[in-house]
N, C-alpha and C. Protein backbone atom coordinates (compact mmCIF):
# COMPACT_ATOMS: atom_id res chain seq x y z
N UNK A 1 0.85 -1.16 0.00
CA UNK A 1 0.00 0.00 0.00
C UNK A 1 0.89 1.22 0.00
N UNK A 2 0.76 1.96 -1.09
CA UNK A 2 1.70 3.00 -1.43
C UNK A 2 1.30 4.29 -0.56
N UNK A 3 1.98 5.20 0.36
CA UNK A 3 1.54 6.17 1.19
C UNK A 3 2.22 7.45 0.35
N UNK A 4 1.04 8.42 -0.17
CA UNK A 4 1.38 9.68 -0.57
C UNK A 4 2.71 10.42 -0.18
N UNK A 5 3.03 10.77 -1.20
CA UNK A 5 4.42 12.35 -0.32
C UNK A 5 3.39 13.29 0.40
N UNK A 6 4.18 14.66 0.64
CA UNK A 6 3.74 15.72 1.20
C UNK A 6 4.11 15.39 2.93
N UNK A 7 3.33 16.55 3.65
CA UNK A 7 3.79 16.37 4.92
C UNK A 7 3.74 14.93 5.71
N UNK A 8 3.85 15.20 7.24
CA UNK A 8 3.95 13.56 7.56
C UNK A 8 2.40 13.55 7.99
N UNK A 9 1.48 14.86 8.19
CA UNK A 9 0.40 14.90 8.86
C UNK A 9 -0.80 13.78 7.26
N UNK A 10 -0.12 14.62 5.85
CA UNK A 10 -0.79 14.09 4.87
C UNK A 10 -0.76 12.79 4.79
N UNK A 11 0.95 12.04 4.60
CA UNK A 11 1.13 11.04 4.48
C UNK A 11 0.63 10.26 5.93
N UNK A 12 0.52 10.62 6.81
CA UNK A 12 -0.48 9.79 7.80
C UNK A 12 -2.25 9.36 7.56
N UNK A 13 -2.67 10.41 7.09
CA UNK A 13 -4.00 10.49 6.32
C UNK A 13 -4.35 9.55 5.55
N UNK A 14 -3.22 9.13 4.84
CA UNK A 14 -3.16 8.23 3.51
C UNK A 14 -3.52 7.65 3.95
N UNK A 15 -2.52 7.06 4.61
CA UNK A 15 -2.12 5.68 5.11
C UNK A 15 -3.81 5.29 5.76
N UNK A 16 -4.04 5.99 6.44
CA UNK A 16 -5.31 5.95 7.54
C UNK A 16 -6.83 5.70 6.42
N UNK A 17 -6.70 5.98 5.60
CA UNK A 17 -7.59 6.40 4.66
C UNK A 17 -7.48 4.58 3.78
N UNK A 18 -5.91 4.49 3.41
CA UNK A 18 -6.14 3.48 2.42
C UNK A 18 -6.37 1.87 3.68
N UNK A 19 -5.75 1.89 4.86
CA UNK A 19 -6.20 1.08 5.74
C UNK A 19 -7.92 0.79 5.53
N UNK A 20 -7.95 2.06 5.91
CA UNK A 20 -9.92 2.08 6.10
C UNK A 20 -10.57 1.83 4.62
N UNK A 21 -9.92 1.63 3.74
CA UNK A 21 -10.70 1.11 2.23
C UNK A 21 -10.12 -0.20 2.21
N UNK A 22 -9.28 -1.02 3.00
CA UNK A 22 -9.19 -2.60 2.82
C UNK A 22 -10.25 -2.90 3.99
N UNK A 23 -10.82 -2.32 4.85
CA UNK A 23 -11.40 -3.19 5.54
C UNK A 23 -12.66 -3.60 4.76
N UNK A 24 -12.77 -4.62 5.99
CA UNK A 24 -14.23 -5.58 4.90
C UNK A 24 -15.25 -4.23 4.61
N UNK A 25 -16.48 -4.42 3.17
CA UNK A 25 -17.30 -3.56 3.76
C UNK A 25 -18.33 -3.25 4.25
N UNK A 26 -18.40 -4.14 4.85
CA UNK A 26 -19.92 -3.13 6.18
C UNK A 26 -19.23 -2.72 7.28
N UNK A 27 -17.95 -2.51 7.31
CA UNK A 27 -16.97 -2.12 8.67
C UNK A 27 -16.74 -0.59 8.21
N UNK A 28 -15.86 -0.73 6.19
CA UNK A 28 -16.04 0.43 5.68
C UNK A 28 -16.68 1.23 5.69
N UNK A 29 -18.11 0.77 5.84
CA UNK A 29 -19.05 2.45 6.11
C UNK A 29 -19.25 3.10 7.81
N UNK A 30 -18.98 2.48 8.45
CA UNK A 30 -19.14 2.54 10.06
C UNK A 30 -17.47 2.88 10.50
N UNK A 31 -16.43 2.68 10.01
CA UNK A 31 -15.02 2.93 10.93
C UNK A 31 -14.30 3.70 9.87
N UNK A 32 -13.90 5.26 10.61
CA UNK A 32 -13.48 6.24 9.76
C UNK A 32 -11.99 6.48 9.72
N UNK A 33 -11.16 6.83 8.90
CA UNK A 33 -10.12 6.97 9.38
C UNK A 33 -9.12 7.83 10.34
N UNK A 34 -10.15 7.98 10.95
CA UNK A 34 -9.87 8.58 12.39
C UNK A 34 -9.65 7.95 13.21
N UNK A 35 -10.53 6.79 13.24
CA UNK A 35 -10.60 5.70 13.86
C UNK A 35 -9.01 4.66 13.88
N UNK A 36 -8.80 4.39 12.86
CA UNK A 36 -7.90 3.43 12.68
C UNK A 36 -6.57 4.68 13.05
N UNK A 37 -6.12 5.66 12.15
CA UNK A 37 -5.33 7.19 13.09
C UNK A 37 -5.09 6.61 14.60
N UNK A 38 -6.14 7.01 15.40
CA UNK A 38 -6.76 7.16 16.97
C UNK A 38 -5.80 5.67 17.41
N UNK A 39 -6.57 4.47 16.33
CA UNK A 39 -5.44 3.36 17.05
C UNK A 39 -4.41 3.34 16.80
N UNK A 40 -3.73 3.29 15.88
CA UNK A 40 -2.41 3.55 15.73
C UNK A 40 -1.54 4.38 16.68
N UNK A 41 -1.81 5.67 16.59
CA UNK A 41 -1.40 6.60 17.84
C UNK A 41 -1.24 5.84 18.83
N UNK A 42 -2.94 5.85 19.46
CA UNK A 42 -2.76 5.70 20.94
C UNK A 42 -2.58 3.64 21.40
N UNK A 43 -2.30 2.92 20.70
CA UNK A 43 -1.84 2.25 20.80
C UNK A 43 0.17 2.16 21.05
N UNK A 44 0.43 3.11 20.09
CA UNK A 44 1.96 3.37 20.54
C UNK A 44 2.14 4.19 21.91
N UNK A 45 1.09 5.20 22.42
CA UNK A 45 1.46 5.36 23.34
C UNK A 45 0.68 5.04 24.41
N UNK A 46 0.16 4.17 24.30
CA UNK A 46 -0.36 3.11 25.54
C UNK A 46 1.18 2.37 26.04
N UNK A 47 1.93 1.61 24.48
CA UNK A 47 3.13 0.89 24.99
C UNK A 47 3.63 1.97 25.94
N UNK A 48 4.19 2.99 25.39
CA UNK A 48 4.64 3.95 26.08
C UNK A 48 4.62 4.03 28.16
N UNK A 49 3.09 4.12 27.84
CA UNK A 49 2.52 4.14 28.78
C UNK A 49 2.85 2.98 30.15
N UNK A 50 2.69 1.68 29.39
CA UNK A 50 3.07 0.21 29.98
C UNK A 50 4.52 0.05 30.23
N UNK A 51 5.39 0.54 29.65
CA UNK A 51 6.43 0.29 29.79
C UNK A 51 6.94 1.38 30.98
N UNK A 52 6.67 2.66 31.31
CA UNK A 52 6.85 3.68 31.75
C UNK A 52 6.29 3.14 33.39
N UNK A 53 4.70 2.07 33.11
CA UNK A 53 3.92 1.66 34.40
C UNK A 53 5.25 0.36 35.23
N UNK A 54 5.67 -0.20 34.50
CA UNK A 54 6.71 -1.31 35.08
C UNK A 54 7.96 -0.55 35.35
N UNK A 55 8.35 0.23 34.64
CA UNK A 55 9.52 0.76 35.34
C UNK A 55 9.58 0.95 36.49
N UNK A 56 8.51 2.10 36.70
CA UNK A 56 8.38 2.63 37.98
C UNK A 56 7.34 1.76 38.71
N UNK A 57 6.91 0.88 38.78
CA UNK A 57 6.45 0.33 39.38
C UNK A 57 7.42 -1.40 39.92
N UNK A 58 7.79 -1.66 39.05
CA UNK A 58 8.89 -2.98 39.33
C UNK A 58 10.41 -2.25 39.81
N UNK A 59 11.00 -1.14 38.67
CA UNK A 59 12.01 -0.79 38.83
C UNK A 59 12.34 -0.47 40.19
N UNK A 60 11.63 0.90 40.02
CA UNK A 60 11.77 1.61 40.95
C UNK A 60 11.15 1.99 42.50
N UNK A 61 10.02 0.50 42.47
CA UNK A 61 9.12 0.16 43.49
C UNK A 61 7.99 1.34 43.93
N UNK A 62 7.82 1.79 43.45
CA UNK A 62 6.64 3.11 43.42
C UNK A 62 5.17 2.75 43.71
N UNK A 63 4.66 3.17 44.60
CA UNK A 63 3.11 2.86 44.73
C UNK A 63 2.45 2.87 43.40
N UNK A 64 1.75 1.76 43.78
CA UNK A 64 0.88 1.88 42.56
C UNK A 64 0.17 2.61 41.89
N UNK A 65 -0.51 3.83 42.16
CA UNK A 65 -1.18 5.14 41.97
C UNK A 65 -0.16 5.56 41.54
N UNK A 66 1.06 6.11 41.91
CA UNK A 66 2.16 7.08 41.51
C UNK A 66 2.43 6.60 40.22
N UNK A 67 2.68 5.44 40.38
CA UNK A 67 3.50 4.49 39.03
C UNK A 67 2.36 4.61 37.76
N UNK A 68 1.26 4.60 38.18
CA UNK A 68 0.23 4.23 37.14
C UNK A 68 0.19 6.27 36.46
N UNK A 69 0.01 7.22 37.38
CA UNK A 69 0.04 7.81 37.45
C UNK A 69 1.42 8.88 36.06
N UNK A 70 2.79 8.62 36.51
CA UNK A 70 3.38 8.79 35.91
C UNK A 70 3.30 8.51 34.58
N UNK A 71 2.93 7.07 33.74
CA UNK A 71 3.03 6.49 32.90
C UNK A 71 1.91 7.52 32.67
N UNK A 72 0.96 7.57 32.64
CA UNK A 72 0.28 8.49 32.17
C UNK A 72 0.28 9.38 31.78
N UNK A 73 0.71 10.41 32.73
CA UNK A 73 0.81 11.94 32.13
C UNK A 73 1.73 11.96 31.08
N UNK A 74 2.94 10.86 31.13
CA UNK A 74 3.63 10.93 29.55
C UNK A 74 2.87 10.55 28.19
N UNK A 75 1.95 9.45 28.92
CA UNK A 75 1.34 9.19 27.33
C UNK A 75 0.17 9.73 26.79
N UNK A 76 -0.58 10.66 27.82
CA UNK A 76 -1.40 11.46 27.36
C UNK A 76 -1.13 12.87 26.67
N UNK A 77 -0.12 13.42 27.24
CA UNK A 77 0.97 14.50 26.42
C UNK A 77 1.03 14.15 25.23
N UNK A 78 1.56 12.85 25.20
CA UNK A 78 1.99 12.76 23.43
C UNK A 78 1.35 12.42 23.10
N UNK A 79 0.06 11.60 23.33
CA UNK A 79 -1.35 11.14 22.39
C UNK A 79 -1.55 12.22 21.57
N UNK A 80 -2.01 13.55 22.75
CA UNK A 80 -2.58 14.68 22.42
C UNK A 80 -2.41 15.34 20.94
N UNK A 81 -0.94 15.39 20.94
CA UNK A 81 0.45 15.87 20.57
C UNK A 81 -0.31 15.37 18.82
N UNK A 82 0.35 14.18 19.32
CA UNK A 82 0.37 13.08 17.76
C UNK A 82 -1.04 13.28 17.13
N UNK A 83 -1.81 13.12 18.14
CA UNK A 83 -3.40 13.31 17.65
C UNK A 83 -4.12 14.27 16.84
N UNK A 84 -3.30 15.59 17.51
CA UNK A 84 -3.69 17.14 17.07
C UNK A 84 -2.89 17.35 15.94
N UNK A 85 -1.60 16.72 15.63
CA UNK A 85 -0.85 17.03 14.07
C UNK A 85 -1.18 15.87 13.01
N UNK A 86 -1.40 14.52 13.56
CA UNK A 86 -1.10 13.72 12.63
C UNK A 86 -2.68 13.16 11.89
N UNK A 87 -3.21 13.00 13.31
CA UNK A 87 -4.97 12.23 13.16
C UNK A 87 -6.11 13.34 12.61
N UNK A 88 -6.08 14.55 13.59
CA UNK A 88 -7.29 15.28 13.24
C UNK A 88 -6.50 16.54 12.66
N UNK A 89 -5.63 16.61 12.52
CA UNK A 89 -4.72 17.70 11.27
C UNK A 89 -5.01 18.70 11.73
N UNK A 90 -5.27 19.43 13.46
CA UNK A 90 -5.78 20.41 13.53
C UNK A 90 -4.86 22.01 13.68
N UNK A 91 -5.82 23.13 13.09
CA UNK A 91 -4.81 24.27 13.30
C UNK A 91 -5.39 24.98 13.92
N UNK A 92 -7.02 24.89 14.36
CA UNK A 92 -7.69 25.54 15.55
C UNK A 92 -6.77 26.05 16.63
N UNK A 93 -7.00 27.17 17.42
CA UNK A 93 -6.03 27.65 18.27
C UNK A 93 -6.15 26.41 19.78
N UNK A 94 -4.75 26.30 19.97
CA UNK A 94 -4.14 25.52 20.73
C UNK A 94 -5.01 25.34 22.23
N UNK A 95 -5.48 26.50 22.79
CA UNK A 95 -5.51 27.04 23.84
C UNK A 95 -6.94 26.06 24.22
N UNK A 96 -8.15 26.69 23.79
CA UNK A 96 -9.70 26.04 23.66
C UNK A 96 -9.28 24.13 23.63
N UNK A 97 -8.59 23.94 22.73
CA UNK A 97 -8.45 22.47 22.75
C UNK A 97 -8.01 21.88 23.72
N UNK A 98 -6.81 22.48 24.18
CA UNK A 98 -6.04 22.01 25.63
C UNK A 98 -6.84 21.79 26.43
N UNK A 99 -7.66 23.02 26.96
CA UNK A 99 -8.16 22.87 27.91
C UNK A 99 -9.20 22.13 28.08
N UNK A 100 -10.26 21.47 26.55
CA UNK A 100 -10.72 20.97 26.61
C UNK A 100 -10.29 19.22 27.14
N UNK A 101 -9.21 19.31 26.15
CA UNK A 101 -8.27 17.95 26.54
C UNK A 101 -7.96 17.12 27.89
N UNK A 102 -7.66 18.57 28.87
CA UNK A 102 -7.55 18.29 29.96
C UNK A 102 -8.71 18.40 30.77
N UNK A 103 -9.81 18.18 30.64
CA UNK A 103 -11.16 18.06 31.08
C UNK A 103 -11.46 16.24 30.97
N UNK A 104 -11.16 16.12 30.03
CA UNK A 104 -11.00 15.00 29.37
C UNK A 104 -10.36 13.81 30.10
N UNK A 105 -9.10 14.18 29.87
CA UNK A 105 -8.55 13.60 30.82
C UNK A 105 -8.48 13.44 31.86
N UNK A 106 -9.18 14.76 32.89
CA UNK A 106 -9.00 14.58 33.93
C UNK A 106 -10.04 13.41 34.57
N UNK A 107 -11.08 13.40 33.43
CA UNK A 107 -12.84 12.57 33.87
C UNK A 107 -12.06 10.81 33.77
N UNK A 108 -11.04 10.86 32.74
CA UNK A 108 -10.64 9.71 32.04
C UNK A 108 -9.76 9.19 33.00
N UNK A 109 -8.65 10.22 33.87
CA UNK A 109 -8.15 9.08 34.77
C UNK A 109 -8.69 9.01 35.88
N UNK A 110 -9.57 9.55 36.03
CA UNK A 110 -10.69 9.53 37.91
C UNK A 110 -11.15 8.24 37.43
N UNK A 111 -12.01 8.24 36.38
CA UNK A 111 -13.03 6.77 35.58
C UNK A 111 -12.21 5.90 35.52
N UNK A 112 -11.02 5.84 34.62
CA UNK A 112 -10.61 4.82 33.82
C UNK A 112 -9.13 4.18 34.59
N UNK A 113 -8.06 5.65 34.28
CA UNK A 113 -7.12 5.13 34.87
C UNK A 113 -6.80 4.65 36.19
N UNK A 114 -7.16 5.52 37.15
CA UNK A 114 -6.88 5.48 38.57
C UNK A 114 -7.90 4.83 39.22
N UNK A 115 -9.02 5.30 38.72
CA UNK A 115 -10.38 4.03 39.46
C UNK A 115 -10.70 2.46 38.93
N UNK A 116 -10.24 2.15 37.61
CA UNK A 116 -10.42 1.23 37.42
C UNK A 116 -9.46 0.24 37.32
N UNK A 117 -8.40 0.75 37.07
CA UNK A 117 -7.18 0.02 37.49
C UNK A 117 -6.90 -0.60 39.00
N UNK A 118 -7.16 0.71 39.50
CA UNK A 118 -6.53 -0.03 41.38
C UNK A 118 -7.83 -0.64 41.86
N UNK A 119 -8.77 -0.10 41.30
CA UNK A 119 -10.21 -1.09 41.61
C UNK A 119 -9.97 -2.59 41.39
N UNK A 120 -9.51 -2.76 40.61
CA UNK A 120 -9.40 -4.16 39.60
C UNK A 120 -8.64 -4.98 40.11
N UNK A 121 -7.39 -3.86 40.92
CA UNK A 121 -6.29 -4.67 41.53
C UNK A 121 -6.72 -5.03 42.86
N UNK A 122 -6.97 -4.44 43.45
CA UNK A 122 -7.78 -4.30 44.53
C UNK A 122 -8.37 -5.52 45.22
N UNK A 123 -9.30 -6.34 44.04
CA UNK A 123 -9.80 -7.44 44.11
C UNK A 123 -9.24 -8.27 43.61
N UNK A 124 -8.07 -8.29 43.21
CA UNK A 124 -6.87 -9.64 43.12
C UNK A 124 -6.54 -9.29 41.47
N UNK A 125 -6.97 -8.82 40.19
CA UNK A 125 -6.22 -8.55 39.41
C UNK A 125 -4.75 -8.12 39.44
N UNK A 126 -3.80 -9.20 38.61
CA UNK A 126 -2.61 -8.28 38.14
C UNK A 126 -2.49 -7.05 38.28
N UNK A 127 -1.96 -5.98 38.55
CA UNK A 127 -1.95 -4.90 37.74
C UNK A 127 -1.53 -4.35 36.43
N UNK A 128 -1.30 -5.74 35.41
CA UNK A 128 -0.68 -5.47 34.46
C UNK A 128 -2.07 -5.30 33.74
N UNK A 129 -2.89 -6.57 34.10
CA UNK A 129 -4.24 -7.32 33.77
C UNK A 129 -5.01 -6.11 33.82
N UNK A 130 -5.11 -5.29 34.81
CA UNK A 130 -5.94 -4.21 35.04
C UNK A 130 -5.84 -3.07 34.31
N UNK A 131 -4.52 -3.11 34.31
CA UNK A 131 -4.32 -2.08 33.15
C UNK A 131 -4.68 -1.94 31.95
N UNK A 132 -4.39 -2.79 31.31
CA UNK A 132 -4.74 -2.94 29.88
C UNK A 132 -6.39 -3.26 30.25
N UNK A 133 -7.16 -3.84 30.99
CA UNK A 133 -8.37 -3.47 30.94
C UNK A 133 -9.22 -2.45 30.99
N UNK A 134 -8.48 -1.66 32.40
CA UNK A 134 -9.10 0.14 32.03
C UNK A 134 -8.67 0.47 30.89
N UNK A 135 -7.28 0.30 29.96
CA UNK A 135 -7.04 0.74 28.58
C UNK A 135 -8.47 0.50 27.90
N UNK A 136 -8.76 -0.72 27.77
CA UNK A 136 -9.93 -0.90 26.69
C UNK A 136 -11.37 -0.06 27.06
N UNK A 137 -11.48 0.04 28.37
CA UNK A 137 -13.15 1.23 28.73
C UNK A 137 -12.22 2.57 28.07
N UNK A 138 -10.65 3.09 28.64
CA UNK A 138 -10.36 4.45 28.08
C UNK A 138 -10.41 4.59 26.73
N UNK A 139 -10.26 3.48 25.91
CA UNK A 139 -9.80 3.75 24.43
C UNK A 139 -11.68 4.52 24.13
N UNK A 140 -12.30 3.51 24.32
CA UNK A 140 -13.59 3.82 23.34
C UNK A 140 -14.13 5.47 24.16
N UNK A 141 -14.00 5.60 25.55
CA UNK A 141 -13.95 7.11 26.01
C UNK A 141 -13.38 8.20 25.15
N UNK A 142 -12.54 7.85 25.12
CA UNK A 142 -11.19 8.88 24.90
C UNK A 142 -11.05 9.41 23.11
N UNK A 143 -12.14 8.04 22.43
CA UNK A 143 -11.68 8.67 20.75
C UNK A 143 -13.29 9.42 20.88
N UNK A 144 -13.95 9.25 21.75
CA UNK A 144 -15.17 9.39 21.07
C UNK A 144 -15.47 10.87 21.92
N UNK A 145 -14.51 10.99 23.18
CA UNK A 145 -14.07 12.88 23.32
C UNK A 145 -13.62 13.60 22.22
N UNK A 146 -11.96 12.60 22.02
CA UNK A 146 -11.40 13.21 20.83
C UNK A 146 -11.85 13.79 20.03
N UNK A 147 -12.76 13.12 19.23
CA UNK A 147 -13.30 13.48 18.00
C UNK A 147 -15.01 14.12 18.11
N UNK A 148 -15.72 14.17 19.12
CA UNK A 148 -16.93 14.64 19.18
C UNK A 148 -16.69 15.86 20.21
N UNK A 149 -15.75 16.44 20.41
CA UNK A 149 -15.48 17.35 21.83
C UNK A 149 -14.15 18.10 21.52
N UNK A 150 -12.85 17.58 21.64
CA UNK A 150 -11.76 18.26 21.77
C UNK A 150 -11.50 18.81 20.35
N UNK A 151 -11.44 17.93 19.17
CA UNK A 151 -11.68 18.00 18.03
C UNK A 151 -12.86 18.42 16.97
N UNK A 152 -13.52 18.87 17.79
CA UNK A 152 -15.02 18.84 16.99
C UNK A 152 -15.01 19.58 15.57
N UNK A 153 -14.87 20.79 15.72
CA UNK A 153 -14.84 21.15 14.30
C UNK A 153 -13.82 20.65 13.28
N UNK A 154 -12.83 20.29 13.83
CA UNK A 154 -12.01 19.54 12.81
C UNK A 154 -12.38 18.11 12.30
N UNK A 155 -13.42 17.41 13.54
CA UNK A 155 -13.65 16.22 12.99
C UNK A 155 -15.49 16.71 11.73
N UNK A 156 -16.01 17.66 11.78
CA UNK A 156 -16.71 17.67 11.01
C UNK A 156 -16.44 18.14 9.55
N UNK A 157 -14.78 18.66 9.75
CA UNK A 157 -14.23 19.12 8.21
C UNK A 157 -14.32 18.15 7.86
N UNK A 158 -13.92 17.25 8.28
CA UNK A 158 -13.39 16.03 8.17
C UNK A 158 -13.95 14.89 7.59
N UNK A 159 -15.44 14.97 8.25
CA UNK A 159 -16.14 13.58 8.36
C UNK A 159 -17.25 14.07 6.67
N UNK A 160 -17.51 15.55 6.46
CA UNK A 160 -17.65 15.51 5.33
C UNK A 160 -17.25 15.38 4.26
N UNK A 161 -15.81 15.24 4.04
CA UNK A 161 -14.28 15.13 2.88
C UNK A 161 -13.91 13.83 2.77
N UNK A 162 -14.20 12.88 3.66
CA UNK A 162 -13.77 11.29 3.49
C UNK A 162 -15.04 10.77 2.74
N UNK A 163 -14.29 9.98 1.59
CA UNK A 163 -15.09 9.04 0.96
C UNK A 163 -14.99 7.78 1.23
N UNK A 164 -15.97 6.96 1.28
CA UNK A 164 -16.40 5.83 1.87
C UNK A 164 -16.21 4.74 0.64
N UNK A 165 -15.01 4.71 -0.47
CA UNK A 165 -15.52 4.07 -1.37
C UNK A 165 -14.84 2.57 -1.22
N UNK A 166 -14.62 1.40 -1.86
CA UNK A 166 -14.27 0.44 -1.83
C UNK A 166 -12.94 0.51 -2.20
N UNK A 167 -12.66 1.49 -3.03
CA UNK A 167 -11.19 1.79 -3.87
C UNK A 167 -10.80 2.80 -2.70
N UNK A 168 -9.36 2.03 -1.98
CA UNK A 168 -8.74 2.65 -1.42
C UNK A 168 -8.30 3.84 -2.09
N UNK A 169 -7.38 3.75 -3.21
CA UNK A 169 -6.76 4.86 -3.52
C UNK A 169 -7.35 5.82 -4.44
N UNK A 170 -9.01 5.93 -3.87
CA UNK A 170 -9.80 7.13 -4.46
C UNK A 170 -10.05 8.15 -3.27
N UNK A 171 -9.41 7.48 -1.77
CA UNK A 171 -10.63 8.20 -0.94
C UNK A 171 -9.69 9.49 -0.81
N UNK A 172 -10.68 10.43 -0.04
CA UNK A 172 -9.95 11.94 0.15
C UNK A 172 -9.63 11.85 1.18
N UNK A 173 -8.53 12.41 1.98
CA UNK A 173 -7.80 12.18 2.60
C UNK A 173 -8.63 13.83 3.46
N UNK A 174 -9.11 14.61 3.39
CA UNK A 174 -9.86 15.74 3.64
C UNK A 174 -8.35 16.66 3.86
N UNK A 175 -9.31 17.83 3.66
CA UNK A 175 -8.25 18.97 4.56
C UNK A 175 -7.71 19.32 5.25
N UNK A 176 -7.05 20.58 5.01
CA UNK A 176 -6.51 20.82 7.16
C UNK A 176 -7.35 20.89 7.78
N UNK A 177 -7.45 20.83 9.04
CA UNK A 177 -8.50 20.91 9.43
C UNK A 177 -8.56 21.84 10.20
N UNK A 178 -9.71 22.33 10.92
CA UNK A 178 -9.79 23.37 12.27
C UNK A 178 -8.97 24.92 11.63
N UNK A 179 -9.28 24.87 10.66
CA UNK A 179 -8.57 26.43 9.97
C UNK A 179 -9.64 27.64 9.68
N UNK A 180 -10.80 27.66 10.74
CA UNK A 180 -11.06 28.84 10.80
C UNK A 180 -10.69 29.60 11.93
């Protein structure tokens, strides 16, 4: 699957775009390439995340809250990061989004990270086990802020400019986004 030149935000698009025209299609009309974007990203920095949770938690023997804690605030930084240049292409001013972001997050690690993790452990889960299980309630939280909340006007440039067709290398990859 050949990925366009131009920036890395475009050539991410592609890629995201021609993914989402191999999937089967009744998946094709329901999963956007935002979607598949969103995993990619935040799947790399989930590792991030996991690897950052054992350090300090095996390494460096750190309570569990702290440890879980740390790993976090690194991989939500760069989700953000990756999310806002590469996934939703946005140029909306920085400021409104942040703060939305961190609203976000803050609901996401009370819910997800910090309550459902040590909850989990709590009652005899791993904490590795737990983790990656609050991962899976945060993921479907967290794209569906992303893109209906932190992102909003960029995801509606957006969601009108993608074509849904069977031929990967017809779909539009949409615009910049968030450029009013």
């Amino acid at each position: 699957m050949a990925v366009g030149g131009g920036s890395a935000a475009e050539r991410f698009a592609h890629l995201c775009a021609a993914l989402a025209g191999r999937l089967p299609r009744p998946l094709r009309r329901v999963v956007p390439p935002t979607l598949l974007g969103f995993a990619l990203i935040n799947s790399t920095t989930f590792a991030v995340d996991l690897l950052l949770l054992a350090v300090a938690r095996d390494v460096l023997d750190w309570p569990l809250p702290v440890a879980v804690t740390a790993g976090y605030a690194v991989a939500f930084g760069l989700a953000y990061v990756l999310n806002r240049w590469l996934n939703f292409r946005s140029h909306a001013p920085v400021g409104p989004q942040t703060a939305r972001y961190a609203g976000v997050v803050a609901v996401n690690y009370l819910a997800f990270i910090l309550g459902l993790t040590t909850g989990l452990a709590a009652v005899g889960v791993p904490y590795p086990v737990a983790r990656v299980s609050a991962g899976a309630a945060e993921a479907a939280f967290m794209y569906a802020a992303m893109r209906w909340f932190v992102f909003a006007a960029a995801g509606q440039n957006r969601a009108s400019s993608v074509v849904r067709s069977s031929d990967s290398s017809s779909a539009n990859c949409g615009p910049v986004r968030g450029s009013s």
